[in-house]
N, C-alpha and C. Protein backbone atom coordinates (compact mmCIF):
# COMPACT_ATOMS: atom_id res chain seq x y z
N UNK A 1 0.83 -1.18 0.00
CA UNK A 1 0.00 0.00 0.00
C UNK A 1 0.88 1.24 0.00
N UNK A 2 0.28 2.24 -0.68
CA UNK A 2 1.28 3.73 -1.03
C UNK A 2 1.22 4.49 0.63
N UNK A 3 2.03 4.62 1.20
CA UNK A 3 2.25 5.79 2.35
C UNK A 3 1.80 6.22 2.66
N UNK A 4 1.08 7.02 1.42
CA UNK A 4 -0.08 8.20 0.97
C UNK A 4 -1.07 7.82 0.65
N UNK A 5 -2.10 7.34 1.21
CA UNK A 5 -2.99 6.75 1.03
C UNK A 5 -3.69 7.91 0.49
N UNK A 6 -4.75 8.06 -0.42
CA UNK A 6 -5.77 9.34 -0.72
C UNK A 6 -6.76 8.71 -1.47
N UNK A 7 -7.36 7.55 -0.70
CA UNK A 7 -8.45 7.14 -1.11
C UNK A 7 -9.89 7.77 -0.39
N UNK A 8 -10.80 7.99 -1.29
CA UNK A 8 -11.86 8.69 -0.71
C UNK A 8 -12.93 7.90 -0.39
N UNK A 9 -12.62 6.76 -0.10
CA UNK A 9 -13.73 5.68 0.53
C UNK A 9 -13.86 5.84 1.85
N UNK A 10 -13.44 6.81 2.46
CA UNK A 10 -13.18 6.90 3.66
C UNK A 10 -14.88 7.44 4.01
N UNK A 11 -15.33 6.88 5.10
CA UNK A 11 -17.02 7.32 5.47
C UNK A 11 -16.22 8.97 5.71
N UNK A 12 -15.17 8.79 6.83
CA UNK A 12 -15.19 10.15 7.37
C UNK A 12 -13.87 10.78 8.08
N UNK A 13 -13.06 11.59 8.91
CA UNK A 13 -12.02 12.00 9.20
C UNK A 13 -11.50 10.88 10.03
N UNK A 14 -12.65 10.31 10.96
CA UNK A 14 -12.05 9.46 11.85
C UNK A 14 -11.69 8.18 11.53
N UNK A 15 -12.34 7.36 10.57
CA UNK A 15 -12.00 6.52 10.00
C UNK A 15 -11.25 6.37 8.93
N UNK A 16 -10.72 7.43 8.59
CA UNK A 16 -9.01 8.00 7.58
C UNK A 16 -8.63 8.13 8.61
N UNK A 17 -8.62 8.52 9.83
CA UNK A 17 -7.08 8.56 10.83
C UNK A 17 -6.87 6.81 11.04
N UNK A 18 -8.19 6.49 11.30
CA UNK A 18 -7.78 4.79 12.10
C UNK A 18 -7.26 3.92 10.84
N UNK A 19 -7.81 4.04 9.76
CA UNK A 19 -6.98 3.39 8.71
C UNK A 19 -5.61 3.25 8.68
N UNK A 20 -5.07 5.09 8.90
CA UNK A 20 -3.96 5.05 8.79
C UNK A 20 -3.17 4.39 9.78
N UNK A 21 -3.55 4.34 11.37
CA UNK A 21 -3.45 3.53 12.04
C UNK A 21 -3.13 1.99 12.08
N UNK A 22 -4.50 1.52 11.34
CA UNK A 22 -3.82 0.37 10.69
C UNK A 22 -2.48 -0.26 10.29
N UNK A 23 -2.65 0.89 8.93
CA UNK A 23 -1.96 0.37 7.97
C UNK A 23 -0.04 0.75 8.93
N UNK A 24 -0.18 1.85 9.83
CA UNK A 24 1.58 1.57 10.18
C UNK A 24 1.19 0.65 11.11
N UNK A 25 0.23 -0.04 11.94
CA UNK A 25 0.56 -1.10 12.57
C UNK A 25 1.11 -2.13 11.84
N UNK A 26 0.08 -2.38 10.96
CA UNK A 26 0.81 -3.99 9.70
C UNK A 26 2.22 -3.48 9.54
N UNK A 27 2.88 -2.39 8.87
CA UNK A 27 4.08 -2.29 8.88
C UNK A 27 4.83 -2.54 10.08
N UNK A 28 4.43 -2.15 11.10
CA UNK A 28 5.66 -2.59 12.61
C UNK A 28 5.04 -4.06 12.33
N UNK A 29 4.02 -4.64 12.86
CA UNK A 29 4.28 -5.83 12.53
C UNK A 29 5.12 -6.59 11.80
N UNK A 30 4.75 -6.08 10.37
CA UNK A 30 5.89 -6.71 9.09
C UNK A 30 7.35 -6.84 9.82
N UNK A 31 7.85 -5.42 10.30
CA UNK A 31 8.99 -5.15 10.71
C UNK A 31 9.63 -6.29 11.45
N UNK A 32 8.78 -6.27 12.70
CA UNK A 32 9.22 -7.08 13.92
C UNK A 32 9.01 -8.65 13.75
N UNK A 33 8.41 -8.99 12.45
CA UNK A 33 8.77 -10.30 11.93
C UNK A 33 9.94 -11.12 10.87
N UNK A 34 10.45 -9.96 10.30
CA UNK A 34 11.88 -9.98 9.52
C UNK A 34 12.90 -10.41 10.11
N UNK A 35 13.85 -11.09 9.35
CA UNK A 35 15.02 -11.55 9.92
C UNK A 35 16.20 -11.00 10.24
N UNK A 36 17.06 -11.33 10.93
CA UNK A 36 17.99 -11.03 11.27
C UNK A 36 18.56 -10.00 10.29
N UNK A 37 18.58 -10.60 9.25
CA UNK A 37 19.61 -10.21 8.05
C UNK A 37 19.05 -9.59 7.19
N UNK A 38 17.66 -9.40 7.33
CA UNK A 38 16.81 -9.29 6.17
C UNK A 38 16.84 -7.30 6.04
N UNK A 39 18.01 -7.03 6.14
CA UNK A 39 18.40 -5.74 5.98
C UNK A 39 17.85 -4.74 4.95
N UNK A 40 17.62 -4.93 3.60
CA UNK A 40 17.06 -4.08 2.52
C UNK A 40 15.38 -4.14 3.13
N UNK A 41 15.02 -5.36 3.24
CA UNK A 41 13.52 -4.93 3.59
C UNK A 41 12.84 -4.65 4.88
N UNK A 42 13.99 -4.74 5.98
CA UNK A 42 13.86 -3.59 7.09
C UNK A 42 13.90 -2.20 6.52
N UNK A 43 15.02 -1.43 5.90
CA UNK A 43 14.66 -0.37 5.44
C UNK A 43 13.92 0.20 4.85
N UNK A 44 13.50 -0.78 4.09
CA UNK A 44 12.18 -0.27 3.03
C UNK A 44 11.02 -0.10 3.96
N UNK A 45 10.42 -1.18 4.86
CA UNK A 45 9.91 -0.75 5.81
C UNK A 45 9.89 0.42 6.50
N UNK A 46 11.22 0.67 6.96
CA UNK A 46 11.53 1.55 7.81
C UNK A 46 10.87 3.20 7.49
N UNK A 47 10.94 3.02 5.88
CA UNK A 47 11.22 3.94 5.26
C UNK A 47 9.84 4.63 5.07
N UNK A 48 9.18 3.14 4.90
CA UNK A 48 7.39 3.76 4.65
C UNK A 48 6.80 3.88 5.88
N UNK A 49 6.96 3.19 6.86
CA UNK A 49 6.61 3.76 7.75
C UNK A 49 6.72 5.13 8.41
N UNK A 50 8.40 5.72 8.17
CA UNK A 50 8.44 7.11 8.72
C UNK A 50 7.78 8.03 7.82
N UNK A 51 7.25 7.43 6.51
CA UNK A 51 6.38 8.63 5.55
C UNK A 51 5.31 8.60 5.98
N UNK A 52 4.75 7.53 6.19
CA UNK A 52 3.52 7.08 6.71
C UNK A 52 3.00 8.15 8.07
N UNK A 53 3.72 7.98 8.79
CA UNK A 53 3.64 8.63 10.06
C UNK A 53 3.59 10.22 10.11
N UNK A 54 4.67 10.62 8.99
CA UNK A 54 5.25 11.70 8.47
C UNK A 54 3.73 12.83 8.26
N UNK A 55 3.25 11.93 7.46
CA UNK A 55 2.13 12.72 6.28
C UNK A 55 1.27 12.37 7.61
N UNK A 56 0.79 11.49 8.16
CA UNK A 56 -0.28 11.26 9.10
C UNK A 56 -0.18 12.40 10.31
N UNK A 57 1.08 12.69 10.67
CA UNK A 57 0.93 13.90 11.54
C UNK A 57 0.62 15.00 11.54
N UNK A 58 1.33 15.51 10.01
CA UNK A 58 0.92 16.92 9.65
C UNK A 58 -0.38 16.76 9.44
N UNK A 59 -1.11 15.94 8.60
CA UNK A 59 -2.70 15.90 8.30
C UNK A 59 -3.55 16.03 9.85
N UNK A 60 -3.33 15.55 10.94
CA UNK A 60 -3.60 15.71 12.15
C UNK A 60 -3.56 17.37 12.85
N UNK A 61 -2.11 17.57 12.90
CA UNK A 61 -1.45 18.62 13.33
C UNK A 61 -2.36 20.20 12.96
N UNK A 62 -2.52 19.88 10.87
CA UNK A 62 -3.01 20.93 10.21
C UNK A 62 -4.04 21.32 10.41
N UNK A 63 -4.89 20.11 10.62
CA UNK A 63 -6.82 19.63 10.28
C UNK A 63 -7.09 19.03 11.15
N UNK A 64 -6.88 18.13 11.65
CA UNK A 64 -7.81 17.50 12.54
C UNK A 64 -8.08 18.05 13.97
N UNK A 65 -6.31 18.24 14.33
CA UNK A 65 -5.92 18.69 15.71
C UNK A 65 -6.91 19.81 15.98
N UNK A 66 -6.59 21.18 15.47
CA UNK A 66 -7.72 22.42 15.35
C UNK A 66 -8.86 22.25 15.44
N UNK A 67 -9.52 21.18 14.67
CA UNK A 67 -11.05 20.75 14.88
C UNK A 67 -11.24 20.12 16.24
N UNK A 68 -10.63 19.26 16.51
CA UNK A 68 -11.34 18.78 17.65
C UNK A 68 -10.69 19.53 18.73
N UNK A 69 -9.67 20.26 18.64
CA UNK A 69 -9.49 21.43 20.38
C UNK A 69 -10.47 21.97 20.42
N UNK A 70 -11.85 22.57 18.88
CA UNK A 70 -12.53 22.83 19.63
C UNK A 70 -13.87 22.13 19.84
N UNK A 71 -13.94 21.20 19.07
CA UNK A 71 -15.03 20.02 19.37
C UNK A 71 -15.40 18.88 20.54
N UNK A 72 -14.30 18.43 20.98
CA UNK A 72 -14.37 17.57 22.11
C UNK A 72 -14.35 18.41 23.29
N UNK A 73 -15.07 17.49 24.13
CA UNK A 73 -15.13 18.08 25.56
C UNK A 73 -13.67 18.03 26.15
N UNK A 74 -12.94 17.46 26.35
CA UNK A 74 -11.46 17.64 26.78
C UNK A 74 -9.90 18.18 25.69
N UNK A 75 -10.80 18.33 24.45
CA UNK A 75 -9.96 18.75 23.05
C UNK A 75 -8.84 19.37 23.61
N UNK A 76 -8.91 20.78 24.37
CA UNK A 76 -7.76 21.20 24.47
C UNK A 76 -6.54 20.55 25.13
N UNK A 77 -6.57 19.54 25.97
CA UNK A 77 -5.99 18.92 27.02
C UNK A 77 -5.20 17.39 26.25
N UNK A 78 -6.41 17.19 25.18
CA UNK A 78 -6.37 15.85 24.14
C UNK A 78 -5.17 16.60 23.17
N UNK A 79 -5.78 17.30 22.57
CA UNK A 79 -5.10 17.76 21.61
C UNK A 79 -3.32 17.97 21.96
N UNK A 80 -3.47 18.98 23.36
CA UNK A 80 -2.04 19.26 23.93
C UNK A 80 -1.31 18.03 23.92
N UNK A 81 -1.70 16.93 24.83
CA UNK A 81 -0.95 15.73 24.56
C UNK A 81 -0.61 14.90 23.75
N UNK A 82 -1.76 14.90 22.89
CA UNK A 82 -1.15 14.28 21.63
C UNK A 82 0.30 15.01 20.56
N UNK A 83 0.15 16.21 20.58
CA UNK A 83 1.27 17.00 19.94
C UNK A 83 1.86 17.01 20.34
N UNK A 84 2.32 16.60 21.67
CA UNK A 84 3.84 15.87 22.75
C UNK A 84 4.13 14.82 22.30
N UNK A 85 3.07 14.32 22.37
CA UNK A 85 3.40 12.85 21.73
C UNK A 85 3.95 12.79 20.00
N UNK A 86 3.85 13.73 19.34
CA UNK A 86 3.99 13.60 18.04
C UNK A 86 5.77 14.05 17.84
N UNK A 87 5.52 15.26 18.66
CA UNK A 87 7.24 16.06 18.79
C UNK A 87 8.62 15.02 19.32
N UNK A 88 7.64 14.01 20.00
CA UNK A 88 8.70 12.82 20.79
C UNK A 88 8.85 12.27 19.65
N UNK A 89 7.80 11.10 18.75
CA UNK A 89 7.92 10.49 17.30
C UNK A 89 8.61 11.06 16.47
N UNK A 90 8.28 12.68 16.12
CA UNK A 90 9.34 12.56 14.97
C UNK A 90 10.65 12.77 15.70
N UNK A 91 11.48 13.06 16.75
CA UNK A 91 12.74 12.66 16.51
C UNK A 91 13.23 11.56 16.42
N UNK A 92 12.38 10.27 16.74
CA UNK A 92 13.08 9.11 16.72
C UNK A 92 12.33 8.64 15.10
N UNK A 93 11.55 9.82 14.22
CA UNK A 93 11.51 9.53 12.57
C UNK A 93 12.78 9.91 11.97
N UNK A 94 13.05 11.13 12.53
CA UNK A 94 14.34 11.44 12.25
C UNK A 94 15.70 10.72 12.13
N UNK A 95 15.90 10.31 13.30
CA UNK A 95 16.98 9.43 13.92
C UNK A 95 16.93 8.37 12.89
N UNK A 96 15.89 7.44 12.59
CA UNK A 96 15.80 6.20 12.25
C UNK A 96 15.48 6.41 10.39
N UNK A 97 15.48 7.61 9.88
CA UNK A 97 15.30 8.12 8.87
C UNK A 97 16.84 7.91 7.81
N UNK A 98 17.76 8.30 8.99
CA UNK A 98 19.54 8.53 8.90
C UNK A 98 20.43 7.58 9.10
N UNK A 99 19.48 6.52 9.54
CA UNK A 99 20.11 4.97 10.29
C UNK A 99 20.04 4.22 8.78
N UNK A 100 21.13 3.45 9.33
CA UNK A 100 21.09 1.45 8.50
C UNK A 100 20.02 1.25 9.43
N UNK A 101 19.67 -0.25 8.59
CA UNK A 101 19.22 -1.16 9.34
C UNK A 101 20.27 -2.49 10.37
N UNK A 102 21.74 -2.35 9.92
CA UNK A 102 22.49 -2.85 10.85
C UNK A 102 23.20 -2.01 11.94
N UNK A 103 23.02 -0.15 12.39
CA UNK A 103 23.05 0.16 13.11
C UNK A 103 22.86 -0.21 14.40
N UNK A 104 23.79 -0.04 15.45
CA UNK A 104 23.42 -0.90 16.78
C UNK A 104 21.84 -0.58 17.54
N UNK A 105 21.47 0.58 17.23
CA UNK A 105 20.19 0.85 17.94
C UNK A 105 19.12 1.07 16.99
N UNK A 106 18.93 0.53 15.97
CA UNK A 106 18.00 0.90 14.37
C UNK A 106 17.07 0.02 15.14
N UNK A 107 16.90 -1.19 15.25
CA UNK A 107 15.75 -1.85 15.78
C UNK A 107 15.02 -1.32 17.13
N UNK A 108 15.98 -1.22 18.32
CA UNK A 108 15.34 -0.88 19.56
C UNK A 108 14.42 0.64 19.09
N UNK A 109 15.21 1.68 18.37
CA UNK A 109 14.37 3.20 17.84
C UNK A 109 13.05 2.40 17.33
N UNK A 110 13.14 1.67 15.97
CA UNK A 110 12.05 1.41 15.78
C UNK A 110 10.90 0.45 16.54
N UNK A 111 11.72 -0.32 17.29
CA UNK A 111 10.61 -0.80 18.43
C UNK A 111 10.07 -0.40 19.49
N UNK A 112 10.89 1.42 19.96
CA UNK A 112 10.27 2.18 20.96
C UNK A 112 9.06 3.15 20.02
N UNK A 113 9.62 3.64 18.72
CA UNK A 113 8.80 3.83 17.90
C UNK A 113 7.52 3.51 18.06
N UNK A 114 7.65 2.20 17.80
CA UNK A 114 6.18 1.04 17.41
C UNK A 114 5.50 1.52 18.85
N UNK A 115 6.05 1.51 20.22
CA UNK A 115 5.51 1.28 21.42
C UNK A 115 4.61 2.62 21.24
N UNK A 116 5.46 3.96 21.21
CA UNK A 116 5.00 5.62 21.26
C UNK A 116 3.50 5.54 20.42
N UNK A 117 3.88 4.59 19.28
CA UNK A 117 2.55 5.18 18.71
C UNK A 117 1.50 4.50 18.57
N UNK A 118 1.27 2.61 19.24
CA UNK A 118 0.51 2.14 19.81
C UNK A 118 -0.06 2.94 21.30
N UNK A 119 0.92 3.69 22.00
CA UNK A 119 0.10 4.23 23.04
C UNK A 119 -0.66 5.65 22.63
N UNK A 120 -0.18 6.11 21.43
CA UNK A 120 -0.56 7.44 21.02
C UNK A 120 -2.35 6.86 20.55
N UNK A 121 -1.86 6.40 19.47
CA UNK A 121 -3.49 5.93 19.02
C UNK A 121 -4.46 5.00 20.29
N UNK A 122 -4.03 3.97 20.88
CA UNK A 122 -5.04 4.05 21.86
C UNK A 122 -5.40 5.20 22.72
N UNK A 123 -4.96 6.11 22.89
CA UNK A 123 -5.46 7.36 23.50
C UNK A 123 -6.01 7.97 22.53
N UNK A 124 -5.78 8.01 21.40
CA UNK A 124 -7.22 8.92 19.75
C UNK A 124 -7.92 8.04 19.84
N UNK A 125 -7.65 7.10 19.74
CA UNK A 125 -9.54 5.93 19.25
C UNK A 125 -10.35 6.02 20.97
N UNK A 126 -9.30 5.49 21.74
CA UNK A 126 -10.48 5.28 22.62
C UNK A 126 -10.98 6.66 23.92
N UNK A 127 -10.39 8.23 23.49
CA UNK A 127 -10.47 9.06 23.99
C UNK A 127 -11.29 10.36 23.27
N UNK A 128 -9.91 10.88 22.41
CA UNK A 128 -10.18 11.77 20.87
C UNK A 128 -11.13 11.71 20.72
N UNK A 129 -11.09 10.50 20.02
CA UNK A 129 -12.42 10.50 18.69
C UNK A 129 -13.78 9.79 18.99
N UNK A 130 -13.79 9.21 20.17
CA UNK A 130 -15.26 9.20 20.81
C UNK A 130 -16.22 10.87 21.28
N UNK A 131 -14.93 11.70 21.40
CA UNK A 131 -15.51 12.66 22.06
C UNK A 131 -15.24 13.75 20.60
N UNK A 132 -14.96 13.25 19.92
CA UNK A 132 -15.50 14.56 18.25
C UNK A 132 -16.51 13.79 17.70
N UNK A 133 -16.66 12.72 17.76
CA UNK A 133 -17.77 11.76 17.63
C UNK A 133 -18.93 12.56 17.88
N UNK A 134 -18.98 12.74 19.09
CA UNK A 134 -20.40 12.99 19.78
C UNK A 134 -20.50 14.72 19.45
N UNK A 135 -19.98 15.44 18.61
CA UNK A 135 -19.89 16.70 18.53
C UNK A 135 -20.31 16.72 17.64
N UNK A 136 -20.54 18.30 16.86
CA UNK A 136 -21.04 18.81 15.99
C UNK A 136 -20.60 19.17 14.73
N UNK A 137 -19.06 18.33 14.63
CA UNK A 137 -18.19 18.92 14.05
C UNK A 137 -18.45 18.23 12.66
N UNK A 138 -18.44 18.37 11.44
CA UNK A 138 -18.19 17.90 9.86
C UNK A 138 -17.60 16.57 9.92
N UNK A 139 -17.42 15.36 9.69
CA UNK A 139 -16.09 14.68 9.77
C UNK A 139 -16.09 14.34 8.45
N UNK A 140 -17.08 14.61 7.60
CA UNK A 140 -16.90 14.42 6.30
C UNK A 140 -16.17 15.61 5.71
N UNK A 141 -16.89 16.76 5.90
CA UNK A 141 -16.08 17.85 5.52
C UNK A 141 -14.49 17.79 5.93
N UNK A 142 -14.53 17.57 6.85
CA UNK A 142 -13.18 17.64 7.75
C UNK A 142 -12.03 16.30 6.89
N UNK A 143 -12.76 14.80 6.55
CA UNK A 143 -12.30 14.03 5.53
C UNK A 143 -11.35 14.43 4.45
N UNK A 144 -12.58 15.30 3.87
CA UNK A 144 -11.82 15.85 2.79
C UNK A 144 -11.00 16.86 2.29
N UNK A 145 -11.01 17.80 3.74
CA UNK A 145 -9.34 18.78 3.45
C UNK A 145 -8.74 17.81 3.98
N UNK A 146 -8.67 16.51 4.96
CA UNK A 146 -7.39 15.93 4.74
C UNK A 146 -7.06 15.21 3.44
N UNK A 147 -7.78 14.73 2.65
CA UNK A 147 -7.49 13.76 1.80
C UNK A 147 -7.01 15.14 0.83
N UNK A 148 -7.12 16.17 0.69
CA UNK A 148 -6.91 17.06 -0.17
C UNK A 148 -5.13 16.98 0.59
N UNK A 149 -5.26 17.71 1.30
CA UNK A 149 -3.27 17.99 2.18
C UNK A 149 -2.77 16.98 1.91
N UNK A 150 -3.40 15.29 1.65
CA UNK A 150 -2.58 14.41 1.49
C UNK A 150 -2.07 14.22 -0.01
N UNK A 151 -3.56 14.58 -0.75
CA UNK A 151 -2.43 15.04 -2.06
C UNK A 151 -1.86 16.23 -2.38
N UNK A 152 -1.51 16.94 -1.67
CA UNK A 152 -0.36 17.96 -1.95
C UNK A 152 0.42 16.92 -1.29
N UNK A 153 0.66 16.44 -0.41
CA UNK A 153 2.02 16.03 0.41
C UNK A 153 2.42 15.14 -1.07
N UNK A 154 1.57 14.44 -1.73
CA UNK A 154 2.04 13.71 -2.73
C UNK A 154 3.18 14.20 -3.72
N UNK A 155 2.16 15.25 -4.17
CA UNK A 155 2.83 16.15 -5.53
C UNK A 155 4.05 16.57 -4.73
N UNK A 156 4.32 16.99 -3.83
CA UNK A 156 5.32 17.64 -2.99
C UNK A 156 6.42 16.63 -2.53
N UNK A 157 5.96 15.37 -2.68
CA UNK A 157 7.43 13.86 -2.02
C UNK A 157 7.51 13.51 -0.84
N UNK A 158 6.13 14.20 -0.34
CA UNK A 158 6.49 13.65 1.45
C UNK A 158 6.44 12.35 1.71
């Protein structure tokens, strides 16, 4: 699957974030089932995943984040933490962006990685987005300036 996902089957904003969710879980999965040696397709992994994540934050950060600080009942507090949580991820996108995959710490980054953003998204699905859920907010409208930012990120190489 492309990084960049910009399919518009999406019902709505929240179910384009959890997709994307998904889809870097199957990748850490993939990851953490590779072999020892299996060096080119750790990186390649490596690689879509930090785009993956890449484009999924700013689309958050730009659009989503703003909507629900002011849609959910705890938004501002949700929102604040999650963008801690994002500022922690990308340096270890960074870090692991610049790495081999036979670097001494390339796996542990990407397996604290994997941890940051299994705890990030169980705090959006089962916090976030129950509580923009129940709000007044577009999520269709809201859908589709992300799926729009995601194709600029396209045309642009993110």
């Amino acid at each position: 699957m492309n990084p960049v996902e910009t399919n518009h089957s999406f019902i709505d904003a929240i179910a384009m974030l959890v997709a994307d969710h998904e889809n870097v879980k199957a990748k850490f999965q993939q990851i953490e089932k590779l072999d020892e040696g299996a060096l080119r397709a750790k990186k390649i992994l490596a690689e879509e995943i930090c785009a993956a994540l890449t484009v999924h934050c700013i689309i958050e950060e730009e659009i989503f984040y703003p909507a629900a600080r002011d849609a959910a009942k705890d938004g501002p507090d949700l929102v604040n933490e999650a963008i801690i949580e994002h500022a922690s991820a990308k340096e270890l996108i960074e870090q692991i962006k610049i790495m081999e995959p036979d670097d001494e710490l390339f796996d542990a980054k990407v397996k604290v990685l994997s941890e940051q953003i299994a705890h990030h998204v169980l705090e959006e699905e089962t916090e976030m987005f129950p509580q923009v859920k129940k709000s007044q907010l577009n999520l269709v409208a809201l859908r589709d300036q992300m799926l729009e930012r995601k194709k600029q990120m396209t045309v642009q190489g993110l």
